[in-house]
Protein backbone atom coordinates (compact mmCIF):
# COMPACT_ATOMS: atom_id res chain seq x y z
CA UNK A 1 0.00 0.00 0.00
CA UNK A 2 1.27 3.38 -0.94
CA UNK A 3 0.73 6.70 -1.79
CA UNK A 4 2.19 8.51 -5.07
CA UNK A 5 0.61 11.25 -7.37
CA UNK A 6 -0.54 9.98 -11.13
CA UNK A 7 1.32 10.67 -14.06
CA UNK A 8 -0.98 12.27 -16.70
CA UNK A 9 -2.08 9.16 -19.05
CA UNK A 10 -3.17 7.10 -15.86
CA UNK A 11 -5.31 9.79 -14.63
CA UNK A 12 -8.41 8.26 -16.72
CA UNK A 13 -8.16 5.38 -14.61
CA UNK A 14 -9.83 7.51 -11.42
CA UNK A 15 -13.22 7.86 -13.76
CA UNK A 16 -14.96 4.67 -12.30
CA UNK A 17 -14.16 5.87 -8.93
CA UNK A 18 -15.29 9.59 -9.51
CA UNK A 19 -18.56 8.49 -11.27
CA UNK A 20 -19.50 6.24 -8.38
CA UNK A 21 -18.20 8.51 -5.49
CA UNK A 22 -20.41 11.47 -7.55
CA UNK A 23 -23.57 10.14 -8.82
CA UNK A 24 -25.33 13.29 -8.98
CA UNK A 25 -22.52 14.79 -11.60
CA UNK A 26 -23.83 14.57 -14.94
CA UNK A 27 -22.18 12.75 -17.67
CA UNK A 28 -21.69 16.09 -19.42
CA UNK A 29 -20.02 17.28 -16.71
CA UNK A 30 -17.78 14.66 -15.98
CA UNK A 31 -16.77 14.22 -19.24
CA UNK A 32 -15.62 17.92 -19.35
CA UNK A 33 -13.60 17.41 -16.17
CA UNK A 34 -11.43 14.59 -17.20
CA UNK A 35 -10.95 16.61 -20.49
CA UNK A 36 -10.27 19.72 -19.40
CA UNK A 37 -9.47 19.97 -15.75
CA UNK A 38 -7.47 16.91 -15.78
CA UNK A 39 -4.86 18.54 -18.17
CA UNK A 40 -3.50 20.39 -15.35
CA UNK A 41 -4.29 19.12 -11.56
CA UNK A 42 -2.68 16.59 -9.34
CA UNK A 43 -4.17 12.96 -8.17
CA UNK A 44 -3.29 11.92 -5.34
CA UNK A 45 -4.03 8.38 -4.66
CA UNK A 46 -3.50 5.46 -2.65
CA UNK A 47 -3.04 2.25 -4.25
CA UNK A 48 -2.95 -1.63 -2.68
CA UNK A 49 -1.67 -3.96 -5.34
CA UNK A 50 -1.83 -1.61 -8.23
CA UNK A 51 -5.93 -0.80 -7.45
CA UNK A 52 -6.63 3.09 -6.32
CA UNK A 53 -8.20 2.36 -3.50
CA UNK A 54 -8.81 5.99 -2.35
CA UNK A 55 -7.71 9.37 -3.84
CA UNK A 56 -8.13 13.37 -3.56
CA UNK A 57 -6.83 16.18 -7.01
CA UNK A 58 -5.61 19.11 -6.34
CA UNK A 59 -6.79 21.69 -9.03
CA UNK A 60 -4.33 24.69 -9.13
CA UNK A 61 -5.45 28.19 -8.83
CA UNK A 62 -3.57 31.71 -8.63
CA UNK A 63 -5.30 33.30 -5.83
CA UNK A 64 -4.68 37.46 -4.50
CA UNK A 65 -3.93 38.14 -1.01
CA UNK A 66 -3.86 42.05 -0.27
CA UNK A 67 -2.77 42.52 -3.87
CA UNK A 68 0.17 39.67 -3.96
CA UNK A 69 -0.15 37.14 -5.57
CA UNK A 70 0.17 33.61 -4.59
CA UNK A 71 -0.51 29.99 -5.86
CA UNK A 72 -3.00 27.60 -4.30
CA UNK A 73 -4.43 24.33 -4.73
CA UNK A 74 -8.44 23.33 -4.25
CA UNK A 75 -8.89 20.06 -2.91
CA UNK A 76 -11.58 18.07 -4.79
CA UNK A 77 -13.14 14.93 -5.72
CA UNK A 78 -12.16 13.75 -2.47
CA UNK A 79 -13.34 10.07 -2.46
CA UNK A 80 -12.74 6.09 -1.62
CA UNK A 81 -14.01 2.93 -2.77
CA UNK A 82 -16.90 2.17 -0.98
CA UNK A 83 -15.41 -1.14 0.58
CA UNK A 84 -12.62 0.50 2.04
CA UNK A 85 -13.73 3.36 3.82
CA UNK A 86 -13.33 4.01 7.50
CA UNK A 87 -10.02 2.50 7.02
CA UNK A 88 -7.39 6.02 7.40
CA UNK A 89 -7.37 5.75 3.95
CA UNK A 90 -8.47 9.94 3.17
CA UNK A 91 -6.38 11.11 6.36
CA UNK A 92 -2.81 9.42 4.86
CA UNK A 93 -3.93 11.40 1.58
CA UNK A 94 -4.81 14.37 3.36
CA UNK A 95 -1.66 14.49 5.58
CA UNK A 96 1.00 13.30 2.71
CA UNK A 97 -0.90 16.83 0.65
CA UNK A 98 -0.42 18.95 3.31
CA UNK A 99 2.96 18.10 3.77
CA UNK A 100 3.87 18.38 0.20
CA UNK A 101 2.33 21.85 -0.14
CA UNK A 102 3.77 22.98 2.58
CA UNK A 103 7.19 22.25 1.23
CA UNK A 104 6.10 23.62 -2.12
CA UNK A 105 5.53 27.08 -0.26
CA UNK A 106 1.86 27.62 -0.88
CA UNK A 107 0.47 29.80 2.01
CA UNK A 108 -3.14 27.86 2.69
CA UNK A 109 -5.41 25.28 0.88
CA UNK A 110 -9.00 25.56 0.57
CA UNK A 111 -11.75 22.72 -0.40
CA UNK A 112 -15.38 22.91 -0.61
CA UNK A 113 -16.63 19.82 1.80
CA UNK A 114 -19.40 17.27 1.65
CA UNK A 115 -19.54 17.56 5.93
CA UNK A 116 -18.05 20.51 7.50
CA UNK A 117 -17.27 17.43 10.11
CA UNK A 118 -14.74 15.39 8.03
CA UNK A 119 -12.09 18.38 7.94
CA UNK A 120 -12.25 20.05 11.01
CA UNK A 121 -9.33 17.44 12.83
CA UNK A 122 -7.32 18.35 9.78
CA UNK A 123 -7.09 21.99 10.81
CA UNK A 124 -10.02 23.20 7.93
CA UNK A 125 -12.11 25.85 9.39
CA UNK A 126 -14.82 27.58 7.37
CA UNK A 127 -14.19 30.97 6.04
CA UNK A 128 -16.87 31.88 3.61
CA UNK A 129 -19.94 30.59 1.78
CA UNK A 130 -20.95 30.95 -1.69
CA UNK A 131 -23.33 33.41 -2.98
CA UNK A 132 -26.71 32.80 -4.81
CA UNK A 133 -29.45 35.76 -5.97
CA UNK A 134 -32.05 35.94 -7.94
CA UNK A 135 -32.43 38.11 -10.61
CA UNK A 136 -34.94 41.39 -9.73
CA UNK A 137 -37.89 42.63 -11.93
CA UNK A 138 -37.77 45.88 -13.30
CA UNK A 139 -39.53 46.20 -16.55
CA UNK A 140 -38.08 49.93 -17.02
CA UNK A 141 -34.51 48.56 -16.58
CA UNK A 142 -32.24 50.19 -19.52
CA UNK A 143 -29.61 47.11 -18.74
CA UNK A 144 -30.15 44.11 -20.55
CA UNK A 145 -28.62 40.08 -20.82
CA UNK A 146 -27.29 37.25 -22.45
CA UNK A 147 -25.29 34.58 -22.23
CA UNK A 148 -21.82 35.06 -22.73
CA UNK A 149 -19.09 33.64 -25.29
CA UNK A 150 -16.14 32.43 -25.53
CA UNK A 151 -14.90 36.23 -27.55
CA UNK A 152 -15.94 37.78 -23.83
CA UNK A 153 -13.61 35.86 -21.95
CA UNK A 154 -11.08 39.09 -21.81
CA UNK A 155 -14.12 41.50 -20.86
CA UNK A 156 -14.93 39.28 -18.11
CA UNK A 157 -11.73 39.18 -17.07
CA UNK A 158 -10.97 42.63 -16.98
CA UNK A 159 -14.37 43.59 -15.65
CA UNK A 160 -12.94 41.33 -12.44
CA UNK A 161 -9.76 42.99 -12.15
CA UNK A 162 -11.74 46.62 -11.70
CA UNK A 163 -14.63 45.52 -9.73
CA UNK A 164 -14.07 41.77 -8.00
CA UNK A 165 -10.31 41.90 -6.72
CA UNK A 166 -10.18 45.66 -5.27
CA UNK A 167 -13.26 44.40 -2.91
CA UNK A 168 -11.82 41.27 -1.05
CA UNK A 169 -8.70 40.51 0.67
CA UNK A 170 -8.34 37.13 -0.47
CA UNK A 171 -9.54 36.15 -3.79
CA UNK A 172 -8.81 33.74 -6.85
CA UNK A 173 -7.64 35.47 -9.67
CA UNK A 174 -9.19 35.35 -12.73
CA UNK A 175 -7.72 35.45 -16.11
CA UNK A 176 -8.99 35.34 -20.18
CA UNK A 177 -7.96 31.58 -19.38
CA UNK A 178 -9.97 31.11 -16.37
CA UNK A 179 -13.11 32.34 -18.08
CA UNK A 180 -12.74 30.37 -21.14
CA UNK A 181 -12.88 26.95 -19.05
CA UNK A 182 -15.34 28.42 -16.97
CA UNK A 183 -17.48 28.53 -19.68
CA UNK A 184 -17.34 25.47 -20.97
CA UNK A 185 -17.67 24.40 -17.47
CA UNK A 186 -21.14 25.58 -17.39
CA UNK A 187 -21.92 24.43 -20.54
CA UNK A 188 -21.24 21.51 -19.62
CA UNK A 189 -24.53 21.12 -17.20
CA UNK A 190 -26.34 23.47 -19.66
CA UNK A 191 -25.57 26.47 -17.93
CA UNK A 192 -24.26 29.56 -18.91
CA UNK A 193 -22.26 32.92 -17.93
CA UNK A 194 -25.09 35.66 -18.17
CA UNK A 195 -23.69 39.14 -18.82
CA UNK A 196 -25.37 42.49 -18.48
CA UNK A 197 -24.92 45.13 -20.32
CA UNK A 198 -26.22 48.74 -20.52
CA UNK A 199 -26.00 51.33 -23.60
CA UNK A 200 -23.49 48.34 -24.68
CA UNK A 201 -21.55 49.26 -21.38
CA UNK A 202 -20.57 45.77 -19.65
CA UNK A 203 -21.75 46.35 -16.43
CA UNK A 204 -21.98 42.86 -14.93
CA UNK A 205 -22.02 39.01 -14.71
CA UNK A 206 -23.41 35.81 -13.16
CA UNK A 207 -23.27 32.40 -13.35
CA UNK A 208 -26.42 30.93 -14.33
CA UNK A 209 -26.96 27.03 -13.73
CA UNK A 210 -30.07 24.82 -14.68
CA UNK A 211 -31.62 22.44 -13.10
CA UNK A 212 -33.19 19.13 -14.22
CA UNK A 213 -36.79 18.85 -13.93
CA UNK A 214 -38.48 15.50 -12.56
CA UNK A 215 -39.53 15.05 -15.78
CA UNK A 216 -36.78 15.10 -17.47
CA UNK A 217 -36.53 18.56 -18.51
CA UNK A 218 -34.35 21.76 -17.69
CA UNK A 219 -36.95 23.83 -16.08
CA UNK A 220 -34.68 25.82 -12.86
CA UNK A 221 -32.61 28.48 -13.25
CA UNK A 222 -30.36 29.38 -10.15
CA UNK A 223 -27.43 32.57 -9.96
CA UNK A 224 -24.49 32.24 -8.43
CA UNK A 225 -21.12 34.38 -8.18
CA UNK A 226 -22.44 38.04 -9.07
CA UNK A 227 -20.13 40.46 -10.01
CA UNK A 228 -21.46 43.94 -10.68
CA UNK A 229 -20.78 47.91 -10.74
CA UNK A 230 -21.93 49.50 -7.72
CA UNK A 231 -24.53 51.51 -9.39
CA UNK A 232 -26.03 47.85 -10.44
CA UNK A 233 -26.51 46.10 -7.49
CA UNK A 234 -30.31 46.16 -8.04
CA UNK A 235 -30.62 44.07 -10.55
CA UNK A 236 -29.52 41.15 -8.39
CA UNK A 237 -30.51 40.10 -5.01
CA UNK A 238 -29.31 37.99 -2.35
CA UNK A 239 -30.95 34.51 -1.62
CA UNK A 240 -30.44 32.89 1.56
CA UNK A 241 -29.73 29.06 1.52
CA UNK A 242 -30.54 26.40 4.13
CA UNK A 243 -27.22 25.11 3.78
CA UNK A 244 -24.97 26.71 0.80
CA UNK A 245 -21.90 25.44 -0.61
CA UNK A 246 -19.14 26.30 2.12
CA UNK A 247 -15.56 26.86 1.59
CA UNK A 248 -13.07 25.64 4.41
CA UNK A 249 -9.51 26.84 4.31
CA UNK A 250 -6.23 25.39 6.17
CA UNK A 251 -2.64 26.62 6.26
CA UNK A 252 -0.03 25.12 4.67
CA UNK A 253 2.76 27.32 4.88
CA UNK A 254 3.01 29.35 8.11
CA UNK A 255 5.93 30.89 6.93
CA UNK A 256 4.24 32.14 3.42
CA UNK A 257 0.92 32.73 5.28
CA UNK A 258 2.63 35.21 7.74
CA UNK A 259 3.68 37.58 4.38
CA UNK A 260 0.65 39.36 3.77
CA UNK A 261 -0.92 40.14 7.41
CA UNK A 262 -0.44 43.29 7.97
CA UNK A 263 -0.65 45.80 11.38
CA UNK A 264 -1.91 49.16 12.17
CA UNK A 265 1.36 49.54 14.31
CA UNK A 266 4.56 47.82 14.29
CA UNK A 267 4.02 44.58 16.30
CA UNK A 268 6.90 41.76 18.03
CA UNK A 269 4.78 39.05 19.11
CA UNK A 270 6.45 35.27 20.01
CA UNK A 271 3.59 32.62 19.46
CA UNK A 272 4.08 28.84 20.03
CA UNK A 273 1.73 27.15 17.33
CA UNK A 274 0.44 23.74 17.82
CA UNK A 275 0.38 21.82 14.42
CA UNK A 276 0.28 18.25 14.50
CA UNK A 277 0.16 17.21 10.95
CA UNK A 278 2.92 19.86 9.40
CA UNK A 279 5.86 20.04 11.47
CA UNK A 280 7.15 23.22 9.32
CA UNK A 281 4.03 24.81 11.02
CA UNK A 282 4.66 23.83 14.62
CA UNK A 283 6.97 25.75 17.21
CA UNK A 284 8.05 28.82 18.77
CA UNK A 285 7.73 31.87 16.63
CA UNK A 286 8.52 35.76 16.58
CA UNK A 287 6.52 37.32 14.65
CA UNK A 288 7.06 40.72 13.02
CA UNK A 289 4.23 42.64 11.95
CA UNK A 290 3.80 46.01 10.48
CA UNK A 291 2.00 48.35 7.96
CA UNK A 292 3.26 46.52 4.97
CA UNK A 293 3.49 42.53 5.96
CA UNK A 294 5.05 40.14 8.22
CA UNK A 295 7.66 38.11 8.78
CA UNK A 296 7.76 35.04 11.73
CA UNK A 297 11.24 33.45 12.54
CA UNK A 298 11.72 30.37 14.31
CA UNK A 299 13.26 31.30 17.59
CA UNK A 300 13.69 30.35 21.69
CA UNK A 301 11.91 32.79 23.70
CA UNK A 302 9.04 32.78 25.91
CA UNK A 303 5.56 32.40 24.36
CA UNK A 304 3.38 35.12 24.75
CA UNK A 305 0.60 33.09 23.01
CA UNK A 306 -0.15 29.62 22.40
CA UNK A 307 -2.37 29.25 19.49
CA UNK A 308 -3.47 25.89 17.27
CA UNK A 309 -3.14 25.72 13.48
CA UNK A 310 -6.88 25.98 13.07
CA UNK A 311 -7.13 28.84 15.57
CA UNK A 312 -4.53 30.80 14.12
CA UNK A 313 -6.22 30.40 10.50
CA UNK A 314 -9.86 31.49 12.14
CA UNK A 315 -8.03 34.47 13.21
CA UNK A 316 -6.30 35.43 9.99
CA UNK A 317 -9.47 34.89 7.98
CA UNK A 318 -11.72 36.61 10.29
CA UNK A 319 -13.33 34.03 11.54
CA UNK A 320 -12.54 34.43 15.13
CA UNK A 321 -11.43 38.60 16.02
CA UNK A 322 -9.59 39.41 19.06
CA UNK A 323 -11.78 39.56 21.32
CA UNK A 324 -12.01 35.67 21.65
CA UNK A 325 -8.67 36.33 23.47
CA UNK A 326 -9.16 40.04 25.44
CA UNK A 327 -8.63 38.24 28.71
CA UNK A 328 -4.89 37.09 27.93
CA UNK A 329 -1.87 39.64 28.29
CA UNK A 330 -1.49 39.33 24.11
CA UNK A 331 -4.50 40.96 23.48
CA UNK A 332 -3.59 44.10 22.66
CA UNK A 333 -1.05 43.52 20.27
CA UNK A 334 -3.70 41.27 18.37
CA UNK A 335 -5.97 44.32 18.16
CA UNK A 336 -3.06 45.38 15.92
CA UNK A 337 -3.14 43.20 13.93
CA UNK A 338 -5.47 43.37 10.37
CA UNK A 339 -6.97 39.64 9.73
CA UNK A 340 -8.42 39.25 6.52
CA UNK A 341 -11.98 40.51 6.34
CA UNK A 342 -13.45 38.97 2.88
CA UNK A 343 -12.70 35.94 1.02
CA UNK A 344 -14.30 35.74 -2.31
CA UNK A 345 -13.70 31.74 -3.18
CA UNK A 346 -16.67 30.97 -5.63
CA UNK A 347 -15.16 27.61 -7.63
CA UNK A 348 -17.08 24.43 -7.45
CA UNK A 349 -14.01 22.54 -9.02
């Protein structure tokens, strides 16, 4: 039994266990993963006498943080054959990713999970959720729709870059590319990328999936992921989900992490961080903080907190503020300290 990452023509081999792991993914769908998205992930599997038994890809993404720029990996199609589950077989895969990410210097890894449950002894804590709206009425409305081509993957793009990136601290970054094989993502479930327009003026865009119809029939149209100019926000609104999609994000790289977190004052704080599945992660730490990023160095002193992997990651997303810790000595010099306030993380693969 072992663990080892696919070369490219074996990857084809995973489909049985994708299709049953994900019954509800259509054909059409599936069949545009393993063309497109396959050209360029990771699969991690675990094999016993030359059978993947369980596995977990890793789909690459550029995300922003503050402005820089960093790579990242989503963890999907997380899955094991059904008669030999509850057997370790996802934790070796998670750990052995972790650890190789880590060393690869990416900062934090995010995945969207089936059970918030699964991920939270892996250090995962959830940061965001994904937005849906509906679109609003207005039969005076001067801006219009339609679905959008493959010729407005650059407009898209650049649209994002002006009004999507500027608004969040943490965000993926999306390219001509990135649109293109969105796109045919949606198309791929009969969905499209709906674009509005006023005067000709792009002034907005939303993903737009359908839903099957008991009878057979696409008869549900659901939005997703708007992106608009501020002087359009009405002709979207929000719609509250029982349970929407959530995104869960874990640290990989303290080190990398630490380079974007800024201060409102210059800040020395020595941490001891508790991280039992990355080594790299766990230790004594000073940590230098001020108006333009941070820096933490391995080093001998006296704590002045003592934080855990997944604590320390609910602070830096915003999950958790300060206050949780106002009764310890260290709080003050974490009211310093600017967490990340919005996470815009809207990929379902």
């Amino acid at each position: 039994m072992r663990t080892r990452y696919l070369d490219q023509k074996e990857k084809e081999a995973t489909r049985t266990l994708y299709e049953s792991a994900f019954p509800s993914d259509g054909k059409g769908f599936v069949d545009y993963y393993y063309q497109e998205k396959m050209r360029d992930n990771r699969v991690l599997i675990l094999e016993e006498e030359g059978t993947v038994r369980s596995m977990l890809h890793l789909n690459p993404y550029t995300v922003s943080v503050r402005g820089q720029r960093y790579p990242s990996e989503y963890i999907v199609a997380v899955a094991t054959d059904a008669a030999y589950r509850h057997r370790g077989y996802m934790r070796r895969l998670l750990e052995r990713a972790l650890l190789d990410m880590n060393r690869e210097g990416k900062p934090f890894v995010y995945l969207m999970p089936a059970a918030e449950a699964i991920y939270l002894p892996f250090g995962f804590r959830t940061v965001s959720s994904q937005i849906s709206c509906e679109p609003v009425k207005n039969g005076e409305s001067a801006v219009c729709s339609r679905p959008a081509g493959a010729d407005d993957a650059a407009r898209l793009a650049a649209f994002d870059e002006k009004y999507l990136q500027p608004s969040y601290d943490i965000v993926t970054v999306r390219d001509a590319a990135y649109y293109r094989r969105l796109l045919a993502e949606q198309q791929s479930e009969g969905g499209c990328i709906r674009v509005f327009e006023r005067d000709s003026e792009f002034v907005g865009h939303v993903l737009c999936d359908r839903e099957e119809g008991e009878d057979g029939r696409k008869c549900k149209e659901t939005y997703r992921d708007p992106v608009l100019m501020p002087d359009c926000g009405g002709i979207l609104r929000a719609v509250e989900k029982e349970t929407p999609p959530l995104i869960m994000i874990r640290i990989a790289s303290l080190e990398r992490m630490a380079e974007p977190v800024t201060s409102d004052e210059p800040v020395e704080l020595v941490i001891e961080v508790d991280d039992p599945i990355v080594p790299d992660n766990a230790g004594i730490f000073r940590w230098s903080l001020n108006s333009g990023g941070s820096v933490v160095r391995a080093c001998k002193e006296q704590p002045e907190w003592k934080v855990k992997i997944d604590e320390l990651g609910e602070f830096l997303f915003g999950v958790k503020t300060a206050q949780e810790w106002r009764s310890e000595p260290v709080f003050r010099k974490l009211q310093a300290i600017r967490p990340f306030r919005s996470v815009s993380i809207q990929e379902i693969v």
